[in-house]
PDB file of N, CA and C in Angstrom:
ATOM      1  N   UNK A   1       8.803  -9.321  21.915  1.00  0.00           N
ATOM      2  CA  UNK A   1       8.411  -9.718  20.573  1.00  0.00           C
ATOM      3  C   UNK A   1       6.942 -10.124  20.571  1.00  0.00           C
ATOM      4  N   UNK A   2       5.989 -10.054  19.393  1.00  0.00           N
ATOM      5  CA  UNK A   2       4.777 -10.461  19.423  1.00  0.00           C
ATOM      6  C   UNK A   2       4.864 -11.143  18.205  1.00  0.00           C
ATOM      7  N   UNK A   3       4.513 -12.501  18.767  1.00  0.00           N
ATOM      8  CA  UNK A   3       4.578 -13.660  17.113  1.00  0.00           C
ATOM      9  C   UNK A   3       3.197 -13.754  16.447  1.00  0.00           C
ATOM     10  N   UNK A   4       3.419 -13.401  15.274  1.00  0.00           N
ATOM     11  CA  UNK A   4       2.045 -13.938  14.687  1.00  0.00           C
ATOM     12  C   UNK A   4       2.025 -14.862  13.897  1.00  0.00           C
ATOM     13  N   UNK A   5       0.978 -15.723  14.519  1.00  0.00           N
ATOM     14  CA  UNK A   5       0.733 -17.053  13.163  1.00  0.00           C
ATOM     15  C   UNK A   5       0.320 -16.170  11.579  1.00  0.00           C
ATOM     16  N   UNK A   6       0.704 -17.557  10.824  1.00  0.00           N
ATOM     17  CA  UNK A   6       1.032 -16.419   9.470  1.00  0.00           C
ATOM     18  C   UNK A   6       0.390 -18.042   8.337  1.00  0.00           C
ATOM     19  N   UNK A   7       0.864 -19.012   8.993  1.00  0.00           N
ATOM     20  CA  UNK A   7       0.478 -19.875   7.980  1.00  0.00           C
ATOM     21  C   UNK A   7       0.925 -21.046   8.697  1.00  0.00           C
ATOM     22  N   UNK A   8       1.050 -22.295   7.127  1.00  0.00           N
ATOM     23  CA  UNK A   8       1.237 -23.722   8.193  1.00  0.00           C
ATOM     24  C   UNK A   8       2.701 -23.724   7.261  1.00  0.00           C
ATOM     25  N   UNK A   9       3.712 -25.302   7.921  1.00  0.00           N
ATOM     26  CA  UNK A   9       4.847 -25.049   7.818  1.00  0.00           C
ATOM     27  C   UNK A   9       4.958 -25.679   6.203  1.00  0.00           C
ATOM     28  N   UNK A  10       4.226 -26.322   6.296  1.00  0.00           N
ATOM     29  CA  UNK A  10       3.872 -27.268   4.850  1.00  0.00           C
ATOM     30  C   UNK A  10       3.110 -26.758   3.924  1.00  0.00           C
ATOM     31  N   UNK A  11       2.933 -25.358   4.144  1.00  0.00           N
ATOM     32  CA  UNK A  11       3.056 -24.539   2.708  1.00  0.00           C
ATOM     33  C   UNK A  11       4.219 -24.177   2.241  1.00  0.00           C
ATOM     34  N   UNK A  12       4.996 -23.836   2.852  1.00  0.00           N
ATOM     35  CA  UNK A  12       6.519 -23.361   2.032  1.00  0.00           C
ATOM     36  C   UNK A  12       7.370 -24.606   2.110  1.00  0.00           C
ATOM     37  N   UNK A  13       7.454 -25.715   1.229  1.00  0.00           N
ATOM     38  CA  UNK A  13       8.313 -26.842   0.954  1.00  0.00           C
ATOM     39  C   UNK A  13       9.633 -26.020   1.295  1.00  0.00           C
ATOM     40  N   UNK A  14      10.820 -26.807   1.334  1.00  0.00           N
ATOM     41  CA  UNK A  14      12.136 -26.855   1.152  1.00  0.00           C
ATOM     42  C   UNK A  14      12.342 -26.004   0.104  1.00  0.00           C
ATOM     43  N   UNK A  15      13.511 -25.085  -0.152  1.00  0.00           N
ATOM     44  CA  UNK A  15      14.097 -24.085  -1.134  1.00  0.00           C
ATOM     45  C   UNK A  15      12.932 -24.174  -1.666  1.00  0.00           C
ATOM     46  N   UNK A  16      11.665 -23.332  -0.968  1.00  0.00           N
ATOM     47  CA  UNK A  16      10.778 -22.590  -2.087  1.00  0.00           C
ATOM     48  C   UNK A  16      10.641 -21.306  -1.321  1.00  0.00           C
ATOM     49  N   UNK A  17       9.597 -20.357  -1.858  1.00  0.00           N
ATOM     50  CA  UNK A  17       9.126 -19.446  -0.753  1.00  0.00           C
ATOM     51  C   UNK A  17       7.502 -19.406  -1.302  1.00  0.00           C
ATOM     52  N   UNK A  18       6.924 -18.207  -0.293  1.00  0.00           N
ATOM     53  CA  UNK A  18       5.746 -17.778  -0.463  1.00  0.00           C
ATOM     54  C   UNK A  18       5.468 -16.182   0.063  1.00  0.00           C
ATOM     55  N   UNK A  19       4.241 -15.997  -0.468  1.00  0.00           N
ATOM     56  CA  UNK A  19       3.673 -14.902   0.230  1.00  0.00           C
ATOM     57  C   UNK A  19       2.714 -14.875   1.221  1.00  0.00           C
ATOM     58  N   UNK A  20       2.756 -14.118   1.761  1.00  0.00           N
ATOM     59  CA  UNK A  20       1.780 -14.178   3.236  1.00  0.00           C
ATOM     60  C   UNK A  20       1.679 -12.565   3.033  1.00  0.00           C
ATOM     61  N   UNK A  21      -0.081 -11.880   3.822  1.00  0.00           N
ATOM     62  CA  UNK A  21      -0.192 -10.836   4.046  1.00  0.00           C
ATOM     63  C   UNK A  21      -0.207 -11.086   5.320  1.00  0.00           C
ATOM     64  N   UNK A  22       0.505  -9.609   6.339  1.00  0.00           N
ATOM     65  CA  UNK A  22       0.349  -9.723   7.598  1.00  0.00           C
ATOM     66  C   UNK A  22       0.308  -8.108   8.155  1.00  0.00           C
ATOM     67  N   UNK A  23      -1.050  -8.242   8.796  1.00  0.00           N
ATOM     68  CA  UNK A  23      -1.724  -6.690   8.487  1.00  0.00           C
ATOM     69  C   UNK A  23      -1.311  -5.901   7.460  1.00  0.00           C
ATOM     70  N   UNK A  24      -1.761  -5.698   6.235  1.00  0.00           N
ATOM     71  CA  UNK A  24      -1.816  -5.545   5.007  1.00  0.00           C
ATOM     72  C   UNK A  24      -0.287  -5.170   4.626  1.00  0.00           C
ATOM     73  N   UNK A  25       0.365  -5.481   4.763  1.00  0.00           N
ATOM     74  CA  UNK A  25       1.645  -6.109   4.137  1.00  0.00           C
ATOM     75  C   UNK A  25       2.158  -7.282   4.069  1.00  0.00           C
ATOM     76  N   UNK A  26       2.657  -7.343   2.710  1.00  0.00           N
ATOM     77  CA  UNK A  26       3.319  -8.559   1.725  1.00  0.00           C
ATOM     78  C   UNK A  26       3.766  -8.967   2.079  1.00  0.00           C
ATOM     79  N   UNK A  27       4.726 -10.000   2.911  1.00  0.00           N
ATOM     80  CA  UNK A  27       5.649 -10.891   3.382  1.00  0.00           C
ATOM     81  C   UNK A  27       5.992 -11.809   2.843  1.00  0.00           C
ATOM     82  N   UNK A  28       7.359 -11.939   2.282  1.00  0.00           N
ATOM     83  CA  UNK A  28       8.366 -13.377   1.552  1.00  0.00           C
ATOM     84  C   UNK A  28       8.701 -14.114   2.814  1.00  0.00           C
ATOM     85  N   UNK A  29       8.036 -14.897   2.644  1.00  0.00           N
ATOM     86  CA  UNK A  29       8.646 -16.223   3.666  1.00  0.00           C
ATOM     87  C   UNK A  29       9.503 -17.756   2.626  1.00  0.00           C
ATOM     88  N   UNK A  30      10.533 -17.156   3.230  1.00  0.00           N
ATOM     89  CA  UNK A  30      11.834 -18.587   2.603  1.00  0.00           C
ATOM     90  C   UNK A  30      12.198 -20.019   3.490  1.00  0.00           C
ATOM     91  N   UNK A  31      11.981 -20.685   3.331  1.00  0.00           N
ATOM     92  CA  UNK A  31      12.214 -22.408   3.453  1.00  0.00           C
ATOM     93  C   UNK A  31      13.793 -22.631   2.693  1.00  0.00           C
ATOM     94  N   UNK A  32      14.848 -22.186   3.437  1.00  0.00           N
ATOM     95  CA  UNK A  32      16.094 -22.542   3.123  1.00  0.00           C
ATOM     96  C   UNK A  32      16.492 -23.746   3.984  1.00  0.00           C
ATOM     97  N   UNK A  33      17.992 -24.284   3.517  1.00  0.00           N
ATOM     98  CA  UNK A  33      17.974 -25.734   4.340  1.00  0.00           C
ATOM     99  C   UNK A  33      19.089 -25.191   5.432  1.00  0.00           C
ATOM    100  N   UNK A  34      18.675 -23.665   5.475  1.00  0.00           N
ATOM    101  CA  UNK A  34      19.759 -23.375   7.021  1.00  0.00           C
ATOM    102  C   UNK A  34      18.373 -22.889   7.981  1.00  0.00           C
ATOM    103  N   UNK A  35      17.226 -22.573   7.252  1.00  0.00           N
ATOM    104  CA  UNK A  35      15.848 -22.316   8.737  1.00  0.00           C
ATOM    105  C   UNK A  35      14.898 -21.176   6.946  1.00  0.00           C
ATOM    106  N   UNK A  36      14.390 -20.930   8.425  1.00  0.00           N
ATOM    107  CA  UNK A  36      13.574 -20.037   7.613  1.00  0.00           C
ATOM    108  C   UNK A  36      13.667 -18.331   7.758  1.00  0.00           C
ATOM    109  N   UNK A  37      12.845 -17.624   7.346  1.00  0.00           N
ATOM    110  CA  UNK A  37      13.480 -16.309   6.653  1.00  0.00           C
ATOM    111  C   UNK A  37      12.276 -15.701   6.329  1.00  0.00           C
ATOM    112  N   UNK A  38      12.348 -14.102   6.639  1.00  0.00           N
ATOM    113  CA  UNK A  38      11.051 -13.815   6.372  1.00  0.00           C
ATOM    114  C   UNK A  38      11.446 -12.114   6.055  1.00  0.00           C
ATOM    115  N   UNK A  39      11.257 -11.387   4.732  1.00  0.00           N
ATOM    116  CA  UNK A  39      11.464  -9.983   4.451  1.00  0.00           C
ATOM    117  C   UNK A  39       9.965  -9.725   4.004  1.00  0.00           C
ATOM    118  N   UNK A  40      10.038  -8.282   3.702  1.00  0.00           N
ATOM    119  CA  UNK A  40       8.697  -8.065   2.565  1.00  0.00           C
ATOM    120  C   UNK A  40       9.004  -8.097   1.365  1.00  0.00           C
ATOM    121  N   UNK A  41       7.845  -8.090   0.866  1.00  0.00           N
ATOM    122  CA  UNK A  41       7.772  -8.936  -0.574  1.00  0.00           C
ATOM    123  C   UNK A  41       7.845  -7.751  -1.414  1.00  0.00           C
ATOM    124  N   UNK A  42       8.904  -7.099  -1.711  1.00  0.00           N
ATOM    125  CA  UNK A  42       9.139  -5.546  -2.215  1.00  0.00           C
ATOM    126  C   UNK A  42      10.385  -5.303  -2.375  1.00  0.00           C
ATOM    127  N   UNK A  43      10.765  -5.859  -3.716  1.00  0.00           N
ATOM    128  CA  UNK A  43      12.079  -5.008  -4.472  1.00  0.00           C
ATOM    129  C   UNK A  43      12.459  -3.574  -3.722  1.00  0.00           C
ATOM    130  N   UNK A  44      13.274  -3.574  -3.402  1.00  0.00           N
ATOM    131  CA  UNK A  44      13.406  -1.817  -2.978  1.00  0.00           C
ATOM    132  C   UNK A  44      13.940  -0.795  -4.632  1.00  0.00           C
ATOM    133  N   UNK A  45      14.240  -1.589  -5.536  1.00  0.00           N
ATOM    134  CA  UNK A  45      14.675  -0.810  -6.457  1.00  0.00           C
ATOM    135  C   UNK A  45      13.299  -0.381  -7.266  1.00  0.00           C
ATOM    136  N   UNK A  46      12.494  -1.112  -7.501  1.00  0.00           N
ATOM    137  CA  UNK A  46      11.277  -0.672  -8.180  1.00  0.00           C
ATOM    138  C   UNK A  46      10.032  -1.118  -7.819  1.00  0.00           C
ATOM    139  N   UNK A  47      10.030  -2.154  -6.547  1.00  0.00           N
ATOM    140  CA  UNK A  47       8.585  -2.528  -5.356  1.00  0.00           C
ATOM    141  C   UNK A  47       8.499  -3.730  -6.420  1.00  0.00           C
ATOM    142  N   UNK A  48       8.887  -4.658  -7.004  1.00  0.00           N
ATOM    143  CA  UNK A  48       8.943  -5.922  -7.862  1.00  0.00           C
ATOM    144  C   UNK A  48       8.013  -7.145  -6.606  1.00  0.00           C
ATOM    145  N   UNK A  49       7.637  -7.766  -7.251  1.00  0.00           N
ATOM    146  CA  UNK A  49       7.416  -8.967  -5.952  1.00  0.00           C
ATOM    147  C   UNK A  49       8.600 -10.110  -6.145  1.00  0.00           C
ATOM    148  N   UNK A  50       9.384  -9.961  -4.558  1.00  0.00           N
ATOM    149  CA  UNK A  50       9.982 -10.985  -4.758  1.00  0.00           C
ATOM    150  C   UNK A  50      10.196 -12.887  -4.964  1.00  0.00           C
ATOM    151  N   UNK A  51       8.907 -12.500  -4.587  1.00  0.00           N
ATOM    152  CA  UNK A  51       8.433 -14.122  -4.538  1.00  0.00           C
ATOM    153  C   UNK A  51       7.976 -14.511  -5.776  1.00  0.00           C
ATOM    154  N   UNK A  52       8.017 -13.649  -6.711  1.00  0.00           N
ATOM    155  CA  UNK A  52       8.031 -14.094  -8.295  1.00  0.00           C
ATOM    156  C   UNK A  52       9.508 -14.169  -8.883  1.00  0.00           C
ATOM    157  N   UNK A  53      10.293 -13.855  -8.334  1.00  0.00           N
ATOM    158  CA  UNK A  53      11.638 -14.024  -8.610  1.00  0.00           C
ATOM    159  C   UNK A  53      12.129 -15.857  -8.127  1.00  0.00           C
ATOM    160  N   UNK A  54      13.759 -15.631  -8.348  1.00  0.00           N
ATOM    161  CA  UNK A  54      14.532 -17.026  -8.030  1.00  0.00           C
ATOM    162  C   UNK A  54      14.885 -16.972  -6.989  1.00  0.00           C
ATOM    163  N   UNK A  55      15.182 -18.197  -6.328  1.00  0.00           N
ATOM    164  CA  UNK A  55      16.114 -18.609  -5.316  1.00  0.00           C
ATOM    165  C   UNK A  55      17.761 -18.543  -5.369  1.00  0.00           C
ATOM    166  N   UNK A  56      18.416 -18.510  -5.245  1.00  0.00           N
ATOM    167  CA  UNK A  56      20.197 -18.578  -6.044  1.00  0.00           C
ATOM    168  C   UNK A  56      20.924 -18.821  -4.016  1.00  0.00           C
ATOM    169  N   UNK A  57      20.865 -20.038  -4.020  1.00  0.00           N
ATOM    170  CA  UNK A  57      22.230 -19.891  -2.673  1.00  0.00           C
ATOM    171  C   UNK A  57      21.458 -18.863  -1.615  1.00  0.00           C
ATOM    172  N   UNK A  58      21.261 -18.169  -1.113  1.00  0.00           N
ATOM    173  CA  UNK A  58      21.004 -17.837   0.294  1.00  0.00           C
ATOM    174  C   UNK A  58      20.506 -16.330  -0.561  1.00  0.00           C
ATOM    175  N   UNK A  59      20.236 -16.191  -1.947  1.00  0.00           N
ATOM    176  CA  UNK A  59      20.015 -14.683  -2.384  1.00  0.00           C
ATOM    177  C   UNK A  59      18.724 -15.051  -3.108  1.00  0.00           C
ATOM    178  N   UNK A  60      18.021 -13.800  -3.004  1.00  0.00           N
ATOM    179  CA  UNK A  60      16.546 -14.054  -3.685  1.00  0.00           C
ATOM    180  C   UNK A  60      16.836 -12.964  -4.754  1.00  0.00           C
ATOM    181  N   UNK A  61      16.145 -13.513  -6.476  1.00  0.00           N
ATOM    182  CA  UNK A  61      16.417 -12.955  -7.535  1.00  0.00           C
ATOM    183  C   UNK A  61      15.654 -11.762  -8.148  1.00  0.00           C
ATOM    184  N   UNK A  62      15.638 -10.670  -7.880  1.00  0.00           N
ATOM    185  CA  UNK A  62      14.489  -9.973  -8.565  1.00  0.00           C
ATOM    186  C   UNK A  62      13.945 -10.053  -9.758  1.00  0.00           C
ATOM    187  N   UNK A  63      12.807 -10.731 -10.072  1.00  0.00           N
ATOM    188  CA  UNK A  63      12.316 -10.738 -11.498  1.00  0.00           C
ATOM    189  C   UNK A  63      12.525  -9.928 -12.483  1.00  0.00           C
ATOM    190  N   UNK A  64      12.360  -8.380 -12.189  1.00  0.00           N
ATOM    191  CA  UNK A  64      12.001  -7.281 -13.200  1.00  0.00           C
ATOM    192  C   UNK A  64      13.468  -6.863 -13.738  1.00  0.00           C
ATOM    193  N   UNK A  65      14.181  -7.028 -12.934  1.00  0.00           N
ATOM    194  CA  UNK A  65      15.348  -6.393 -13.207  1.00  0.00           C
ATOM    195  C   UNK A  65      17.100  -7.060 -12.826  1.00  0.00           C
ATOM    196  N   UNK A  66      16.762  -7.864 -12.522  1.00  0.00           N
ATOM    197  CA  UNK A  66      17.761  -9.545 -12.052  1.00  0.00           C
ATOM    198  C   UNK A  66      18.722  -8.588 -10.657  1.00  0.00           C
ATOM    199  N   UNK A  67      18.137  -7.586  -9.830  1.00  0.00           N
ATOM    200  CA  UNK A  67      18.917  -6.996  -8.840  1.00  0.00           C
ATOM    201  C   UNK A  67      19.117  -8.568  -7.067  1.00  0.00           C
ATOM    202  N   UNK A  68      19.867  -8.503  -6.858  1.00  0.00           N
ATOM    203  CA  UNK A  68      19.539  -9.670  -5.504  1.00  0.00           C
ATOM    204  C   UNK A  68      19.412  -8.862  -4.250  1.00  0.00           C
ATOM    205  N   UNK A  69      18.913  -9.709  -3.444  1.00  0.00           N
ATOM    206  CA  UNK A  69      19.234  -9.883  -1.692  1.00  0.00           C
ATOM    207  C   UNK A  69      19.904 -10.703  -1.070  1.00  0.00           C
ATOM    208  N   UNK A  70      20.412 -10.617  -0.366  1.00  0.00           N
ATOM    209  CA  UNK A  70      20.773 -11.733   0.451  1.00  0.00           C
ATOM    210  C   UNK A  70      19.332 -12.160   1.495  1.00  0.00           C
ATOM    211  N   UNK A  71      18.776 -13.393   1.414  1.00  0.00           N
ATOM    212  CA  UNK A  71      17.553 -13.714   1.803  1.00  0.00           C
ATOM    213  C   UNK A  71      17.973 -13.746   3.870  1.00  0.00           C
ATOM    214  N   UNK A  72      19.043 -13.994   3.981  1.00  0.00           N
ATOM    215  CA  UNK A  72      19.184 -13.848   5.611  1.00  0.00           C
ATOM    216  C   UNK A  72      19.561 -12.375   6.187  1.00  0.00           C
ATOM    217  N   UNK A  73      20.314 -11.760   5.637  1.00  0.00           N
ATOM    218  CA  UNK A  73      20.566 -10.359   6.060  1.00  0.00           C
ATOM    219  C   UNK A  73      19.741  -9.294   5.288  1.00  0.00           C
ATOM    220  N   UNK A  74      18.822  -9.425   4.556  1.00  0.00           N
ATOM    221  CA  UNK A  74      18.295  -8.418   3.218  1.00  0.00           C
ATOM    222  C   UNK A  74      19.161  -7.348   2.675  1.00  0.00           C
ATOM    223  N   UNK A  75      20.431  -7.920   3.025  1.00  0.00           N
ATOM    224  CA  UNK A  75      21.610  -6.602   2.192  1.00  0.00           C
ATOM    225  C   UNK A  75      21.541  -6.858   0.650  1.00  0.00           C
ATOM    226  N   UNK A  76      21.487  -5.928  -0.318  1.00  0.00           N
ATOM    227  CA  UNK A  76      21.533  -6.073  -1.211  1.00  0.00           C
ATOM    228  C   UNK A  76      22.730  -6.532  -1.979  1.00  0.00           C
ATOM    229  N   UNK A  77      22.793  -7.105  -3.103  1.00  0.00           N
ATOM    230  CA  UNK A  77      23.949  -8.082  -3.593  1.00  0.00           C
ATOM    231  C   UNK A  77      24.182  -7.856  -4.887  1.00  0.00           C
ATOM    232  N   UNK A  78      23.280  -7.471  -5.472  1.00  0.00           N
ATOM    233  CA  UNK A  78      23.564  -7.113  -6.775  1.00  0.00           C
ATOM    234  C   UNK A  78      22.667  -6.406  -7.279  1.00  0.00           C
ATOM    235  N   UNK A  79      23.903  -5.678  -8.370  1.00  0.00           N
ATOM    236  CA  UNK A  79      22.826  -4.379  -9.168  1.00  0.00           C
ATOM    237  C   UNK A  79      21.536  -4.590  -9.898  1.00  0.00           C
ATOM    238  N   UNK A  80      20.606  -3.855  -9.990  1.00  0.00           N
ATOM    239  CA  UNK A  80      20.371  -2.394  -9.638  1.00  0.00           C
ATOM    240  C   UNK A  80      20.229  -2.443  -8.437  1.00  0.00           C
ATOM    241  N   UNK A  81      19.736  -3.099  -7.277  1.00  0.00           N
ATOM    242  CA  UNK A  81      19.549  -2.880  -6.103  1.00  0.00           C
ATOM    243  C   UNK A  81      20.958  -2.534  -5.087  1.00  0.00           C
ATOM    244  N   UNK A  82      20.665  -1.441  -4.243  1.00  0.00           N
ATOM    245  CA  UNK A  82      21.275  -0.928  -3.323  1.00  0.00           C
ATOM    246  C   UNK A  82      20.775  -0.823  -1.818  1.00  0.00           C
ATOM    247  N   UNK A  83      19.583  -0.089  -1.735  1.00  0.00           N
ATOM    248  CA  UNK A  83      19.171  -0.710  -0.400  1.00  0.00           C
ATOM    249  C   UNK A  83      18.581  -1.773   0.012  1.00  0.00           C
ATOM    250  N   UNK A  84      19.121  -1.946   0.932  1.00  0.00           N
ATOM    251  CA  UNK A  84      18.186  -3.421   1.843  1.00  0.00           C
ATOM    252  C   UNK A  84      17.030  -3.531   1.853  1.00  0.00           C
ATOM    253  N   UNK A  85      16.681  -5.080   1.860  1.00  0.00           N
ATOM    254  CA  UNK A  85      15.070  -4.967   2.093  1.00  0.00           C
ATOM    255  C   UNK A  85      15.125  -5.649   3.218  1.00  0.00           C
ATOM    256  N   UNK A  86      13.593  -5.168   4.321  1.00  0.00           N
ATOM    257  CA  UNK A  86      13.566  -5.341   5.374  1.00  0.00           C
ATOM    258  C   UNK A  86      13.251  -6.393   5.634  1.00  0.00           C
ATOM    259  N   UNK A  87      13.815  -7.011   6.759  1.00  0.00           N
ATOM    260  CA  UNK A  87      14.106  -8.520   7.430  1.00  0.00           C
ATOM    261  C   UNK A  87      12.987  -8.576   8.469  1.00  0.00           C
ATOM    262  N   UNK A  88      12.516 -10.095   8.683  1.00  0.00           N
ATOM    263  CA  UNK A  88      11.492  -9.890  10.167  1.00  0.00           C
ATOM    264  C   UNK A  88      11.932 -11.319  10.938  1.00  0.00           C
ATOM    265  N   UNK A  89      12.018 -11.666  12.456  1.00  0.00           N
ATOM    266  CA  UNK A  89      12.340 -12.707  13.133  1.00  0.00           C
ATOM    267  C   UNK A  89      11.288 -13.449  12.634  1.00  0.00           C
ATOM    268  N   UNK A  90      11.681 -14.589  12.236  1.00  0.00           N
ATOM    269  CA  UNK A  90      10.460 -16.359  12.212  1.00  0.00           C
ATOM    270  C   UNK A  90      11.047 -17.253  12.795  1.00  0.00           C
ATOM    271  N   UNK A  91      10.173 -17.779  12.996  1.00  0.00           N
ATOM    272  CA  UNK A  91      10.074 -19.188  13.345  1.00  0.00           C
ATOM    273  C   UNK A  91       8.962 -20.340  13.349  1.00  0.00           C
ATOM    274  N   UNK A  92       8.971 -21.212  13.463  1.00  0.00           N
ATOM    275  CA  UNK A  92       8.431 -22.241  13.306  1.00  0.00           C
ATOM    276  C   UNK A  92       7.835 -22.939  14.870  1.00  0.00           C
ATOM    277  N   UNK A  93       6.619 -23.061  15.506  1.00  0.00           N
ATOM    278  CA  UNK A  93       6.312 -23.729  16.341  1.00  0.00           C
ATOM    279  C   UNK A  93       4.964 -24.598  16.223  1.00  0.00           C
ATOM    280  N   UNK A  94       5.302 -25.941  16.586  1.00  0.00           N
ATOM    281  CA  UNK A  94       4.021 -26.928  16.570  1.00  0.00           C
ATOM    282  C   UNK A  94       3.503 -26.972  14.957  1.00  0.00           C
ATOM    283  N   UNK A  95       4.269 -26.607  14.256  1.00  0.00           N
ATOM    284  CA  UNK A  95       3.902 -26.381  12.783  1.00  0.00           C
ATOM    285  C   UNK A  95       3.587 -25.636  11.819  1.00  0.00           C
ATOM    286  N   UNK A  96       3.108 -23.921  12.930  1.00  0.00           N
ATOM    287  CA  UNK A  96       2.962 -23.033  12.279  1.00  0.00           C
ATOM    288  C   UNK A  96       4.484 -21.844  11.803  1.00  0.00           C
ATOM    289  N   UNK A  97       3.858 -21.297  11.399  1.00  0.00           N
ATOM    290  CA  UNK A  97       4.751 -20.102  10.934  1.00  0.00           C
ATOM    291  C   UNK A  97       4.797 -19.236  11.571  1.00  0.00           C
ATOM    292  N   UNK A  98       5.297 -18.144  12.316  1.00  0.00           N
ATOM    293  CA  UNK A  98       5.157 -17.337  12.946  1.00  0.00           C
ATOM    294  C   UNK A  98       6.092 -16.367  12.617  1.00  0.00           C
ATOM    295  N   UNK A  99       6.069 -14.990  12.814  1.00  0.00           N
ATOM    296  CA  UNK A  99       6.524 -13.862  12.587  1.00  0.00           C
ATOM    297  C   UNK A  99       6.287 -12.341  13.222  1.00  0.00           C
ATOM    298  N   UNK A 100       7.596 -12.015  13.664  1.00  0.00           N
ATOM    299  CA  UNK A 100       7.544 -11.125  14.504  1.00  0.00           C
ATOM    300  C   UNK A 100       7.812  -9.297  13.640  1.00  0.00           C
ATOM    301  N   UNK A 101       6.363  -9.341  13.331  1.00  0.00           N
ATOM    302  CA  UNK A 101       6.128  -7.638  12.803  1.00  0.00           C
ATOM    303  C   UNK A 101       6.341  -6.712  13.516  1.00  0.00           C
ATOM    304  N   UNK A 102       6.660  -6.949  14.449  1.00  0.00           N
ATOM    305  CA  UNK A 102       6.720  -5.393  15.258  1.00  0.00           C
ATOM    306  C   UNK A 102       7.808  -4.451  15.061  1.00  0.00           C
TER     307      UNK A 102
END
């Protein structure tokens, strides 16, 4: 695995998220109260940003079109969305954020 620092941990409060670019892609990073969570920031049904959407229980809400994810597995949960959006390993060390793009 190759971790990359991405940010500090005390930008993404508790049940919020954010965006991060990491080599020029979008990254949703989630602050749930089971760890943290990290997909790209890309509706698969129409490329929406998800980090303008809701939180709901462990599913992130698509703005444009109310389709979900499940924010830990990126399986999709509800319509319109059908495929998954892609998942990346995080974690948290000494305070930063880290994330494994490879």
């Amino acid at each position: 695995m190759t971790w990359i620092p991405i940010g500090k941990e005390t930008e993404v409060p508790l049940a919020e998220m954010k965006r991060f670019t990491v080599e020029d892609t979008d990254i949703a990073v989630y602050h749930l109260n089971k760890g943290w969570y990290a997909s790209i920031d890309l509706c698969t049904h129409q490329d929406c940003s998800l980090v303008e959407g809701e939180i709901e229980n462990e599913e992130i809400v698509c703005p444009c079109h109310g389709g979900a994810f499940n924010i830990v597995t990126g399986k999709a949960t509800r319509m319109p969305c059908v495929a998954p959006v892609e998942t990346f390993p995080i974690r948290v060390v000494n305070g930063l954020i880290e994330v494994d793009f490879t």
